[in-house]
C-alpha atoms as a PDB file:
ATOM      1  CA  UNK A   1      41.772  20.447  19.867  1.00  0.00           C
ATOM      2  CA  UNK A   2      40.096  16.277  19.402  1.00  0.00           C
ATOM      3  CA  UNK A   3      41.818  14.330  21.800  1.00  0.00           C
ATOM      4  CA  UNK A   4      42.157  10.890  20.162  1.00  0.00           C
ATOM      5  CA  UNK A   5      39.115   9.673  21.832  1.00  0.00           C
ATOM      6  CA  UNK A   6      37.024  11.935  20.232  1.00  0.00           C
ATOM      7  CA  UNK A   7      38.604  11.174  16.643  1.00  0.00           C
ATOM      8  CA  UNK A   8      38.008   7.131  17.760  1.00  0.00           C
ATOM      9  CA  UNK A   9      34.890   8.187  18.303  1.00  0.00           C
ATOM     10  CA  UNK A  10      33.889  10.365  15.040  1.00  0.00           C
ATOM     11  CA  UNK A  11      35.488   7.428  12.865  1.00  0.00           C
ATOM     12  CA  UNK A  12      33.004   4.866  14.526  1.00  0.00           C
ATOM     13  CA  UNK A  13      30.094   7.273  13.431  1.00  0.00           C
ATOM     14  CA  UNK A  14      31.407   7.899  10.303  1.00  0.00           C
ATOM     15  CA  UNK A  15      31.716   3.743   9.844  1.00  0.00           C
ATOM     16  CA  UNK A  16      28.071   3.449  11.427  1.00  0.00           C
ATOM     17  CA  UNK A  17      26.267   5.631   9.333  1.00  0.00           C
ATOM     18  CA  UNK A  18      23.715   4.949   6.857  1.00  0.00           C
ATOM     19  CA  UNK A  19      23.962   6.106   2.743  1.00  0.00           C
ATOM     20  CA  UNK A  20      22.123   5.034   0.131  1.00  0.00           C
ATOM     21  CA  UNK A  21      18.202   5.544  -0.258  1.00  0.00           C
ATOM     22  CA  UNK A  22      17.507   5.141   3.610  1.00  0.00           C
ATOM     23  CA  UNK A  23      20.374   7.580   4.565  1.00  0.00           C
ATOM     24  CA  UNK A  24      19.239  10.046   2.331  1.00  0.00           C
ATOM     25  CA  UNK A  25      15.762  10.158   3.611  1.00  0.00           C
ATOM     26  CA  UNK A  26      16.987   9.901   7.250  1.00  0.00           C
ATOM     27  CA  UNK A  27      15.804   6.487   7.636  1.00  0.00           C
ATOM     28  CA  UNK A  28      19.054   5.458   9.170  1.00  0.00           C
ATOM     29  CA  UNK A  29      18.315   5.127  12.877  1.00  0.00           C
ATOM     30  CA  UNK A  30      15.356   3.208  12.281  1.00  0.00           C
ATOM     31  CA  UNK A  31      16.876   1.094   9.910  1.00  0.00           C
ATOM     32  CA  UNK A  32      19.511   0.122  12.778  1.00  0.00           C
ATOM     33  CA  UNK A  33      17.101  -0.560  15.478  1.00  0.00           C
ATOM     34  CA  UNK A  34      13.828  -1.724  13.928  1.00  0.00           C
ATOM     35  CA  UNK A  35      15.400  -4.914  12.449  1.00  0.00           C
ATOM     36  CA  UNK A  36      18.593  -7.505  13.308  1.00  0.00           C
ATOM     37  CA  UNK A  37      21.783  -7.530  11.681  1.00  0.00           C
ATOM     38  CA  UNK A  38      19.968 -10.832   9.932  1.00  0.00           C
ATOM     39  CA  UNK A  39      17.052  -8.967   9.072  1.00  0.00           C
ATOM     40  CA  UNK A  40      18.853  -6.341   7.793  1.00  0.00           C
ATOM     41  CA  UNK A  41      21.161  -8.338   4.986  1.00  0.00           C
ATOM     42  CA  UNK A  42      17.650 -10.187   4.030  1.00  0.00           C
ATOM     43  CA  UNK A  43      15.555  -6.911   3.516  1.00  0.00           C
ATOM     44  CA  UNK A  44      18.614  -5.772   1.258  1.00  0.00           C
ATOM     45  CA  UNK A  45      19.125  -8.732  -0.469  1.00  0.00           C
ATOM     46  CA  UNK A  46      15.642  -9.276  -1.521  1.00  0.00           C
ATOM     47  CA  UNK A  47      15.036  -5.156  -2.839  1.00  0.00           C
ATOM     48  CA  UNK A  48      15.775  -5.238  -6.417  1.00  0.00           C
ATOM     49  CA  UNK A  49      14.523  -2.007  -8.037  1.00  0.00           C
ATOM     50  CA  UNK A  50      14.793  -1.760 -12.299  1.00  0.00           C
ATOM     51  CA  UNK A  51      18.000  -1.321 -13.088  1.00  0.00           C
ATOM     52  CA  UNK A  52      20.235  -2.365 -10.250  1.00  0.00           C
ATOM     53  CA  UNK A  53      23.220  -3.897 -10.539  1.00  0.00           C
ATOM     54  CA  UNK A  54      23.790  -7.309  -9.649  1.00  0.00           C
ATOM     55  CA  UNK A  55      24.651  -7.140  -5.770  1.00  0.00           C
ATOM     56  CA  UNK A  56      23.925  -3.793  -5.431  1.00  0.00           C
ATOM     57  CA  UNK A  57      22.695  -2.022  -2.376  1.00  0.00           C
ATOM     58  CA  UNK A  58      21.463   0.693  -2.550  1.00  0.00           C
ATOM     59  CA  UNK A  59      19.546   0.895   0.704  1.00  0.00           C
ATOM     60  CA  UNK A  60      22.518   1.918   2.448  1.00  0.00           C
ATOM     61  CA  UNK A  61      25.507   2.182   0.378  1.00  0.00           C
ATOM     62  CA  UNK A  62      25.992   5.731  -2.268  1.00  0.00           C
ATOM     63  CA  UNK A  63      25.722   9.510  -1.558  1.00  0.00           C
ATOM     64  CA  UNK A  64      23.239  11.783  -3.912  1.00  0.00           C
ATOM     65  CA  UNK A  65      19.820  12.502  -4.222  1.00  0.00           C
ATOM     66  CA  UNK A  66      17.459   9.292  -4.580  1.00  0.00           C
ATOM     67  CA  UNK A  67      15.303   7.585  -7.283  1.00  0.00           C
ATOM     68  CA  UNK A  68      11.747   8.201  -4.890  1.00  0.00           C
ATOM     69  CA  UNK A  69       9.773  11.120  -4.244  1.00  0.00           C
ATOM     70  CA  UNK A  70       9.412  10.775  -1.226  1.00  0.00           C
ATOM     71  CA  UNK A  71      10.646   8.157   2.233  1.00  0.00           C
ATOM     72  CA  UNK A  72       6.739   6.436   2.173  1.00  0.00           C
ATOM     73  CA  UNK A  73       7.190   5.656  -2.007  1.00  0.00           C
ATOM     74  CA  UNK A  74      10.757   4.324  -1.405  1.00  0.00           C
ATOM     75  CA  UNK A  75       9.220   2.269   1.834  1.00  0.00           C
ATOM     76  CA  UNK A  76       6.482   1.158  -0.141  1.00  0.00           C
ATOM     77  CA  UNK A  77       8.877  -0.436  -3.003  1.00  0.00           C
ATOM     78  CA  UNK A  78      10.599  -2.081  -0.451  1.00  0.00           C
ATOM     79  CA  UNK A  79       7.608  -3.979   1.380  1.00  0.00           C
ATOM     80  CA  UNK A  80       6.539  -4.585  -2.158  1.00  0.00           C
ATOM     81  CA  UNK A  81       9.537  -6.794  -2.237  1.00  0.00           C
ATOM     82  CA  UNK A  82       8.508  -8.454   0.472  1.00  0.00           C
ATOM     83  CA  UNK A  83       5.108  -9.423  -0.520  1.00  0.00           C
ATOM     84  CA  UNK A  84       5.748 -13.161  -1.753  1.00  0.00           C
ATOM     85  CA  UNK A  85       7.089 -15.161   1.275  1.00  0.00           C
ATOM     86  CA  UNK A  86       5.434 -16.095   4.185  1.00  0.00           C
ATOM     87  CA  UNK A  87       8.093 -15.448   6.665  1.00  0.00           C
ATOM     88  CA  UNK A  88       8.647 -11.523   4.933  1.00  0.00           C
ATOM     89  CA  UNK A  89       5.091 -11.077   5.935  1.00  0.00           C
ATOM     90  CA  UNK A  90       5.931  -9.628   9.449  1.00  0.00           C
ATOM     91  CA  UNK A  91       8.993  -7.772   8.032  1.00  0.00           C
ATOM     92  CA  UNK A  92       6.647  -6.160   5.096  1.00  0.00           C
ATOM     93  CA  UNK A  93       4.240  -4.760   7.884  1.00  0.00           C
ATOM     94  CA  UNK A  94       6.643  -3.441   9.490  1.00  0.00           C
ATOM     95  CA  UNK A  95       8.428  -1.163   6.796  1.00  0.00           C
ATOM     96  CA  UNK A  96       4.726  -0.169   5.797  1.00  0.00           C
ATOM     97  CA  UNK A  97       4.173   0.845   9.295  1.00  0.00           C
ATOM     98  CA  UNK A  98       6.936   3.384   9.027  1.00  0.00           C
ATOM     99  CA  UNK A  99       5.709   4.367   5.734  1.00  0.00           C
ATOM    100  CA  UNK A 100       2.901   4.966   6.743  1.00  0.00           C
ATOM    101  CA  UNK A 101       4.074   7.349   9.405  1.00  0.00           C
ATOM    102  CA  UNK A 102       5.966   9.258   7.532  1.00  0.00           C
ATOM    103  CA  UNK A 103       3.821  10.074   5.052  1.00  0.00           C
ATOM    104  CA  UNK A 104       1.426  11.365   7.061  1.00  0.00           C
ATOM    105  CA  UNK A 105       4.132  13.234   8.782  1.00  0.00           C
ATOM    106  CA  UNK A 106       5.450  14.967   5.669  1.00  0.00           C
ATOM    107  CA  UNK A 107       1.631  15.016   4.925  1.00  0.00           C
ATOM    108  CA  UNK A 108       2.443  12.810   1.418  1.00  0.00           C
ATOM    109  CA  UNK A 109      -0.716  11.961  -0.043  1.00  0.00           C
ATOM    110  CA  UNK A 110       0.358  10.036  -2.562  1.00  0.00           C
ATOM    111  CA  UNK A 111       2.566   8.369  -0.615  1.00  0.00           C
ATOM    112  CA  UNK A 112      -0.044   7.460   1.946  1.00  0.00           C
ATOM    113  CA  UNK A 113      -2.452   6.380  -0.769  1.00  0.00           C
ATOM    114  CA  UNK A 114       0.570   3.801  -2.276  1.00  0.00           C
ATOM    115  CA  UNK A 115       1.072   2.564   1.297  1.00  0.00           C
ATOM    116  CA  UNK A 116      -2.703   1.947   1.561  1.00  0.00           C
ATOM    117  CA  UNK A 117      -2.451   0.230  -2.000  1.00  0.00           C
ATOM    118  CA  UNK A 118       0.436  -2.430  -0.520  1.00  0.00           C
ATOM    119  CA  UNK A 119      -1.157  -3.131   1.972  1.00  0.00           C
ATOM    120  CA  UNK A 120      -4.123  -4.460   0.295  1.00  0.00           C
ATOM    121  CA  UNK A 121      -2.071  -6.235  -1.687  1.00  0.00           C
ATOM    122  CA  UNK A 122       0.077  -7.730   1.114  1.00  0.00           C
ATOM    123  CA  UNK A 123      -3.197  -8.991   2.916  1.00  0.00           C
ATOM    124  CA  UNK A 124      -4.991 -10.421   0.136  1.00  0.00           C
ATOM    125  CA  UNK A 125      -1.732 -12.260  -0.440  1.00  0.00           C
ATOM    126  CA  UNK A 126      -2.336 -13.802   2.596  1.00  0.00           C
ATOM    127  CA  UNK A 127      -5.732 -13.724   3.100  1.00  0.00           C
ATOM    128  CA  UNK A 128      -6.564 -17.427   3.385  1.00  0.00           C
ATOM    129  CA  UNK A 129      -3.459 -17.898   6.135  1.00  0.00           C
ATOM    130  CA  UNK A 130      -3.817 -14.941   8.126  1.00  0.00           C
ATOM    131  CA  UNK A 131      -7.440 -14.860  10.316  1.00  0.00           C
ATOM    132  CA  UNK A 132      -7.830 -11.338  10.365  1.00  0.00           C
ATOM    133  CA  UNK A 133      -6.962 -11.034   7.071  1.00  0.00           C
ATOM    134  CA  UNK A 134     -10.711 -10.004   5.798  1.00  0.00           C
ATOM    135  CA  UNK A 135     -10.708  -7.266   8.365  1.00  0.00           C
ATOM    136  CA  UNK A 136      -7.599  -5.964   7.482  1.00  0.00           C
ATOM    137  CA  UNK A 137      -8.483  -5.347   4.018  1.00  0.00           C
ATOM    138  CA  UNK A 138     -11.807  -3.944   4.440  1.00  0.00           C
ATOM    139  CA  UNK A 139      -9.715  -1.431   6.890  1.00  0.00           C
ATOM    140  CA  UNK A 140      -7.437  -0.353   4.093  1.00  0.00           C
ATOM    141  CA  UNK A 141      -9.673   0.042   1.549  1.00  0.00           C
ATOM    142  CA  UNK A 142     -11.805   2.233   3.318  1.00  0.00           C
ATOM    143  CA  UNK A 143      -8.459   4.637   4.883  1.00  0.00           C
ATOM    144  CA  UNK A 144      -7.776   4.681   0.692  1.00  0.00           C
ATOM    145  CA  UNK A 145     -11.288   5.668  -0.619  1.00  0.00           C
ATOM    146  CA  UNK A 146     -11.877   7.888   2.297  1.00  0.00           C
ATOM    147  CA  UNK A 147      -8.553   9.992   0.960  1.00  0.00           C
ATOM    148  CA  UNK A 148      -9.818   9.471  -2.641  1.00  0.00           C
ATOM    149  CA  UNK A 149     -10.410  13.033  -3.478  1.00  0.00           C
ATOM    150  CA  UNK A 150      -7.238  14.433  -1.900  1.00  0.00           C
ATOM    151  CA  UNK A 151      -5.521  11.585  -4.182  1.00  0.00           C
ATOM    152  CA  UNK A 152      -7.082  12.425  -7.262  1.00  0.00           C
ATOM    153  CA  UNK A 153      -6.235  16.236  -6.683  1.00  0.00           C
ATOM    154  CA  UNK A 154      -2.211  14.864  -5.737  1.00  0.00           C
ATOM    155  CA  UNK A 155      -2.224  13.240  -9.096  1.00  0.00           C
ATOM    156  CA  UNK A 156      -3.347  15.377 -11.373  1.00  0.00           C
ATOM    157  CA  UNK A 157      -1.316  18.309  -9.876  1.00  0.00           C
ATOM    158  CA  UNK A 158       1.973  15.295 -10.225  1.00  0.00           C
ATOM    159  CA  UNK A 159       0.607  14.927 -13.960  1.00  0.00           C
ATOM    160  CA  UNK A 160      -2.221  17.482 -15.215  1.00  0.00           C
ATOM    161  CA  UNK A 161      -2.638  15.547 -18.303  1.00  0.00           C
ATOM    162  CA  UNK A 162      -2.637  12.000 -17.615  1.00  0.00           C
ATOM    163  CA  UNK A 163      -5.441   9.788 -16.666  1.00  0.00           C
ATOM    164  CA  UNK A 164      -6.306   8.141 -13.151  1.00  0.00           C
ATOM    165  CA  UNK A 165      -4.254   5.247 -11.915  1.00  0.00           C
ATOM    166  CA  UNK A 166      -6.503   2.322 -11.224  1.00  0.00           C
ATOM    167  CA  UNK A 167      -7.555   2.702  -7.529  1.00  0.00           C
ATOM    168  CA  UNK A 168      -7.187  -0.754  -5.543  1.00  0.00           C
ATOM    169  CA  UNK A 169      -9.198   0.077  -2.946  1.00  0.00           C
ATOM    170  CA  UNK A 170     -12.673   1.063  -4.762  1.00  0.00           C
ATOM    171  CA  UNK A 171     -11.854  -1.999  -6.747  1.00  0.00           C
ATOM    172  CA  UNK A 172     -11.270  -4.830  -3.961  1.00  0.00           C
ATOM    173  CA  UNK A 173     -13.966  -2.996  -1.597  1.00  0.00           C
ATOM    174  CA  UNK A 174     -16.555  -3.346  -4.627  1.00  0.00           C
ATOM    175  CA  UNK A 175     -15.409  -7.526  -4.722  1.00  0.00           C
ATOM    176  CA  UNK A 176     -15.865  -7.879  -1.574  1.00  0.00           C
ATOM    177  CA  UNK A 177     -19.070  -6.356  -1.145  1.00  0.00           C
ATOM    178  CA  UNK A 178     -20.176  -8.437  -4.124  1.00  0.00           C
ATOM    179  CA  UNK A 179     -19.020 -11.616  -2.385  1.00  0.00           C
ATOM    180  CA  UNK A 180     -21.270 -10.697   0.046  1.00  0.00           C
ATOM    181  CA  UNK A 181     -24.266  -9.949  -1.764  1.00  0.00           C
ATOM    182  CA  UNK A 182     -24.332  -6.428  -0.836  1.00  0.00           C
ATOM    183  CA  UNK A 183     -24.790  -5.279  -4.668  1.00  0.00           C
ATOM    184  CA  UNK A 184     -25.972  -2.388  -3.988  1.00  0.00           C
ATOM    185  CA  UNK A 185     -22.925  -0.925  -1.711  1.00  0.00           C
ATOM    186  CA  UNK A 186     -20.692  -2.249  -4.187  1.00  0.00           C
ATOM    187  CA  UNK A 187     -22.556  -0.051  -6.819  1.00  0.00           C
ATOM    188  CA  UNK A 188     -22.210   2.291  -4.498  1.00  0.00           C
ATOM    189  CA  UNK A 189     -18.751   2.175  -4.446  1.00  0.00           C
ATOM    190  CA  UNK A 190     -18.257   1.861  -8.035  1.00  0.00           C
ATOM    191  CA  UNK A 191     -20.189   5.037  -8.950  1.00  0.00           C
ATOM    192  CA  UNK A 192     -18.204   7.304  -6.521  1.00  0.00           C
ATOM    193  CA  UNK A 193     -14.999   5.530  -8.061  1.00  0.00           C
ATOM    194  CA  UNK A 194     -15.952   6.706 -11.608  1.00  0.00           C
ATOM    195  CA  UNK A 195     -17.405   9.540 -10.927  1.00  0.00           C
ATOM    196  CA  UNK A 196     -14.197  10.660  -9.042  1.00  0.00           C
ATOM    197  CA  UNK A 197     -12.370   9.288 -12.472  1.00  0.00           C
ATOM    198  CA  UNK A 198     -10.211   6.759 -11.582  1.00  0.00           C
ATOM    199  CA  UNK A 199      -9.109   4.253 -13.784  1.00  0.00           C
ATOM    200  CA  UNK A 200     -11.262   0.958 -14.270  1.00  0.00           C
ATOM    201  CA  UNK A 201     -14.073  -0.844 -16.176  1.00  0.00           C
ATOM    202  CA  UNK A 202     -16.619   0.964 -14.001  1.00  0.00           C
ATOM    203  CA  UNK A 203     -19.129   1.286 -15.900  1.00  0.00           C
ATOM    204  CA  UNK A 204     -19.387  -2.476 -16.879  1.00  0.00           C
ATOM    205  CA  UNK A 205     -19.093  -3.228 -13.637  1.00  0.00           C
ATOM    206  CA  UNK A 206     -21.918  -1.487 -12.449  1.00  0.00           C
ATOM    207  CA  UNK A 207     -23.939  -3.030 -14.739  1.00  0.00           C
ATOM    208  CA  UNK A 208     -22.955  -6.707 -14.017  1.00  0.00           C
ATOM    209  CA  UNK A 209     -24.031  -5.661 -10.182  1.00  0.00           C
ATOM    210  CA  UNK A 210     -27.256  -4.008 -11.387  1.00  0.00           C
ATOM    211  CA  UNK A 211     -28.163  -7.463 -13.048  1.00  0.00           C
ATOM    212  CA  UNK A 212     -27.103  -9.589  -9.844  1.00  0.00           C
ATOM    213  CA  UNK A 213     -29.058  -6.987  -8.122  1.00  0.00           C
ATOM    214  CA  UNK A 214     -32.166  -7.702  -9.814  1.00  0.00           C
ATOM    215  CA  UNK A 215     -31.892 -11.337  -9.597  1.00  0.00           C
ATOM    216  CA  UNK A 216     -31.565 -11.232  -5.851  1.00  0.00           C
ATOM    217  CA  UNK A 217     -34.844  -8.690  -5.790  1.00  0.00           C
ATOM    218  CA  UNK A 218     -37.015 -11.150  -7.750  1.00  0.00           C
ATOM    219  CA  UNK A 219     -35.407 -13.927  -5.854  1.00  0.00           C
ATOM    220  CA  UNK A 220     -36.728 -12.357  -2.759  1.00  0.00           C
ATOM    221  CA  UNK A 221     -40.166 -11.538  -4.519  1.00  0.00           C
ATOM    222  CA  UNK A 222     -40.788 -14.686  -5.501  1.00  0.00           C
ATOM    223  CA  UNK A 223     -39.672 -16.172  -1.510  1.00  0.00           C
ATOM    224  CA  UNK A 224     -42.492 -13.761  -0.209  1.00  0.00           C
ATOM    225  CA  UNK A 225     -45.353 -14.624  -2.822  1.00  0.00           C
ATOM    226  CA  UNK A 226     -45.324 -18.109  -1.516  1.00  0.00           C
ATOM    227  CA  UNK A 227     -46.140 -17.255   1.913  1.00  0.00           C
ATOM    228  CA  UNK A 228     -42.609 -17.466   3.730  1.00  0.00           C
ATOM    229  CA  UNK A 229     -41.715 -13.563   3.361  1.00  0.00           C
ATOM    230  CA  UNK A 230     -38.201 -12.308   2.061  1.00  0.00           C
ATOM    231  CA  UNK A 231     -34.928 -13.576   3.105  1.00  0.00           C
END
């Protein structure tokens, strides 16, 4: 028989546990201890998927099944929504962290390649504040193309008869490169990204590259006629 201590007790859990999205994914615990009571009422505050209500929260407050595949897409959303201010930077790194974990956990390739995606997105935000920015980027667009296959395979079997998404990762790795004059790694990069089919003006792309390619090569023909050898 429950003494009354033990009913205290099972009330207090009942009262401290998580519902909504995070409970159903069992996201609870870490939702308790990776953030402050401040933290907390911010994060909620500022996730505002389609459809909700005003002053909804549905992080942590309804029973049922949930509106993401899987806990790294519904992680993913909610970094998204912390993308825009400075002082969410920290918090958005850290939910993507988590993400991150559990989809390779649950071995989620999709949701793996969207955490990869946000990422990129959340340091390019940032990229002229942050001083490792650059690196940062480069980093996660090479953990996205190096899973490109396995993500192309994930979608089609998700939606045999749709097209590619756009990839962000072929696409900001192929800028960058550019940016750096290394045309012909960003070609590079661009062919594999078509050839794997993923969406994206690939083709024209390559071509604009080819053509800034062969200006640098007669650039550096025209450097070593004259005596002073290529650059």
């Amino acid at each position: 028989m429950a003494t009354a201590t033990d009913l205290i007790r099972r009330l207090r859990h009942r009262r401290d546990e998580i519902e909504g999205e995070l409970g159903y994914f069992g996201l609870g615990g870490w939702w308790s201890s990776a953030f402050t009571r401040v933290e907390r009422d911010h994060i909620e505050a500022s996730f505002h998927p389609p459809g909700l209500p005003a002053g909804g929260k549905p992080l942590t407050t309804g029973r049922g099944g949930s509106n993401y595949h899987s806990a790294a897409i519904l992680l993913t959303a909610l970094a998204t929504c912390l993308r825009d201010l400075p002082q969410d930077r920290d918090l958005a790194l850290k939910v993507l962290a988590k993400a991150q974990e559990r989809a390779r956990a649950e071995d989620d390739v999709i949701g793996l390649h969207l955490v990869y995606q946000e990422i990129i997105r959340l340091h390019s935000k940032w990229r002229d504040h942050v001083p490792d920015a650059l690196n940062l980027i480069f980093g996660a667009c090479h953990k996205q193309v190096a899973m490109s296959e396995a993500a192309a395979q994930a979608f089609h079997h998700l939606r045999p008869h749709a097209a590619l998404p756009a990839h962000l990762g072929y696409l900001t790795l192929a800028v960058l490169l550019e940016q750096e004059g290394s045309c012909r790694k960003a070609i590079e990069v661009c062919k594999q990204a078509r050839d794997q089919g993923w969406g994206g003006n690939w083709t024209w792309r390559i071509g604009s590259l080819a053509r800034k390619r062969d200006e640098q090569d007669l650039g550096e023909t025209y450097i070593s006629r004259s005596g002073m050898g290529p650059v």
